[in-house]
Every structure is written in C-alpha cells, then in structure tokens.
C-alpha atoms as a PDB file:
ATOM      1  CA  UNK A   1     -15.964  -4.828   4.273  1.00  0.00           C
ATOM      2  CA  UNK A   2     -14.072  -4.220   1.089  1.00  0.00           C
ATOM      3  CA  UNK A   3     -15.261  -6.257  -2.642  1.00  0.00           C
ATOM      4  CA  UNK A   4     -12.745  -8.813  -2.733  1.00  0.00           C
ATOM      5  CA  UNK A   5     -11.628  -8.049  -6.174  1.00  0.00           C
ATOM      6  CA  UNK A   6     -10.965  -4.251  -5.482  1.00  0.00           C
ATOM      7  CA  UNK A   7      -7.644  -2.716  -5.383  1.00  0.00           C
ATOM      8  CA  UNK A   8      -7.824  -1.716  -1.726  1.00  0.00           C
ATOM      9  CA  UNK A   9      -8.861  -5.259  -0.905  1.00  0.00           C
ATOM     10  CA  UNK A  10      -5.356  -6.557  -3.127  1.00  0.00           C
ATOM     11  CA  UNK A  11      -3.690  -3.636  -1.530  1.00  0.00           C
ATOM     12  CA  UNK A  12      -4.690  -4.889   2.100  1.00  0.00           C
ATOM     13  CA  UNK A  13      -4.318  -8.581   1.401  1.00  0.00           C
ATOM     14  CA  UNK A  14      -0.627  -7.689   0.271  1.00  0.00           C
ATOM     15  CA  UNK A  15       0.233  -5.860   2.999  1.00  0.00           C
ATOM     16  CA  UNK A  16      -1.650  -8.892   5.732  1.00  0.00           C
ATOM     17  CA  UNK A  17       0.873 -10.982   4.324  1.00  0.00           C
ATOM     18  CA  UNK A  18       3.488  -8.612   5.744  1.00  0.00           C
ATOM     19  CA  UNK A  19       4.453  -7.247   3.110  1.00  0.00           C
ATOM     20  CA  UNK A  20       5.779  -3.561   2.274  1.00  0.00           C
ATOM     21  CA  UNK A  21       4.394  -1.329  -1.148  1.00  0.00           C
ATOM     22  CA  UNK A  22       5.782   1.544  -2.629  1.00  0.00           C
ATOM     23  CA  UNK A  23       3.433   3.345  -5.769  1.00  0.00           C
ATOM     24  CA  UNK A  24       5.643   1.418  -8.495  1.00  0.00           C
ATOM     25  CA  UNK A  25       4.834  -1.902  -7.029  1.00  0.00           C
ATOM     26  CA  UNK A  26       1.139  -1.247  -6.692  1.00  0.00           C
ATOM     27  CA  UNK A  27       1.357  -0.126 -10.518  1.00  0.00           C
ATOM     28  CA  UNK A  28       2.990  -3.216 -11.452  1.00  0.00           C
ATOM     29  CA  UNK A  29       1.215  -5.712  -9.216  1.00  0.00           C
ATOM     30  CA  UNK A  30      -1.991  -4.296  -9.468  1.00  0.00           C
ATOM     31  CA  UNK A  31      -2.076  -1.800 -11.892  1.00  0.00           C
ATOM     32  CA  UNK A  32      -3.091   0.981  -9.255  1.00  0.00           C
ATOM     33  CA  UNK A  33      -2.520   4.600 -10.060  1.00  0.00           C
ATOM     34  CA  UNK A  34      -3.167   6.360  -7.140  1.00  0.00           C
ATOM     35  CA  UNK A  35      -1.723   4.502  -4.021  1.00  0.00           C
ATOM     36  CA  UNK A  36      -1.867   7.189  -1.556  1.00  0.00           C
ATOM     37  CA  UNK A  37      -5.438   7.184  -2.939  1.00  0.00           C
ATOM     38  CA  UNK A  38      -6.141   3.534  -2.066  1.00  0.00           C
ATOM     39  CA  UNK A  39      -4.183   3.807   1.034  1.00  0.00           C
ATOM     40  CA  UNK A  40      -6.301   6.320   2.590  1.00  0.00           C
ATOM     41  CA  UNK A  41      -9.300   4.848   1.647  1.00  0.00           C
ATOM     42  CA  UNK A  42      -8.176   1.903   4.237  1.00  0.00           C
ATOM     43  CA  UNK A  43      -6.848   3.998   6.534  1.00  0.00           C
ATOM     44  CA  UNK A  44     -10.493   5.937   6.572  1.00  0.00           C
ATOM     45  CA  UNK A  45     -11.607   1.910   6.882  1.00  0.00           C
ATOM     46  CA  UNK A  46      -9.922   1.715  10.547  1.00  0.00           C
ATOM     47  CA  UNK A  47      -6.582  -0.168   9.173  1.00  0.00           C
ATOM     48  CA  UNK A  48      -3.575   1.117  10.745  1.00  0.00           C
ATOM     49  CA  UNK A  49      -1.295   1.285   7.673  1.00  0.00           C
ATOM     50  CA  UNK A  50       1.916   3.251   8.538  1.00  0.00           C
ATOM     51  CA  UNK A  51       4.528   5.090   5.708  1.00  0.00           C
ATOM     52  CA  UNK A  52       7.972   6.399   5.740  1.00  0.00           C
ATOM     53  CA  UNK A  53      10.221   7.859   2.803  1.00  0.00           C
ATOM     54  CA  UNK A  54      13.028   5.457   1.373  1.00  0.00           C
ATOM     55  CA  UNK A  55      15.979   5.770  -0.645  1.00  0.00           C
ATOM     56  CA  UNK A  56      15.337   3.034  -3.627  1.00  0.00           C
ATOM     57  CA  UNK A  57      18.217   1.169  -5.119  1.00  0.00           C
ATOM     58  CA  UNK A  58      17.763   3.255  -8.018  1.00  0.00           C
ATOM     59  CA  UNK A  59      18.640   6.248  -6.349  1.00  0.00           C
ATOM     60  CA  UNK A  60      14.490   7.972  -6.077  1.00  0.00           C
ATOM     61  CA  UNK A  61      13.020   8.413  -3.193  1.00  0.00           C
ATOM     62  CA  UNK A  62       9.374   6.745  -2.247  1.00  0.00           C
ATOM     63  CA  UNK A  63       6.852   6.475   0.157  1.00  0.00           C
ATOM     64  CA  UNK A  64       6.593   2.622   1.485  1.00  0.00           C
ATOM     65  CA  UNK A  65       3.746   1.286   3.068  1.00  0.00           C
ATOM     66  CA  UNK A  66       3.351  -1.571   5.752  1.00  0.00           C
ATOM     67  CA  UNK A  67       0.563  -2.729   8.027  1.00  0.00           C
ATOM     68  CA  UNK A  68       1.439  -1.004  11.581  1.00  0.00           C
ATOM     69  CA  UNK A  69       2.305  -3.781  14.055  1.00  0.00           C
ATOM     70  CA  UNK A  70       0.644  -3.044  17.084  1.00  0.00           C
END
C-alpha cells in the first residue's frame, strides 16, 4: 500500500483515472524527476503499467505511460 501523498501514489491515482503520462507531465504535475523511477517502483508493486515511444507535437520523442487494460 503506497503513502497517499507520495509521488507513486499521485502517479497511480493519475493513471486510475485513465489517464496517460509522459516525464514532462509528471515534472509539471507533480514535480517528479525520475518517472521511469516511480514507474518501476509500481510496476515492482504488481501494477500492470504499460509504455510505448511517441512522437510529441513538438517534434521529441517520449515514453508515455498508461495503466494496462486487461
């Protein structure tokens, strides 16, 4: 069970909701550093958090995050 005030917790709560994170939204919304970091740290929890590379509007190239649907 994850502190409710932790990143990972805001991290997971975010992505319950259905929604998808990239490492400059986790910076901004929850001033997180180290996504893959956090991510992991869920993942080793028994979450089933899934990634693939995008092509952002601006051009860069990220890793987005979602909550596997299964």
């Amino acid at each position: 069970m994850l502190a409710p005030n932790t990143q990972s917790a805001k991290i997971l709560k975010h992505l319950e909701a259905g929604n998808t994170l990239t490492s400059i939204e986790a910076l901004v919304l929850f001033s997180c550093e180290r996504l893959a970091a956090r991510i992991s740290e869920l993942r080793k929890s028994g979450h089933k958090i899934s990634s693939f590379r995008a092509r952002l509007h601006s051009g860069k190239r990220a890793v987005v995050y979602s909550l596997a649907t299964s």
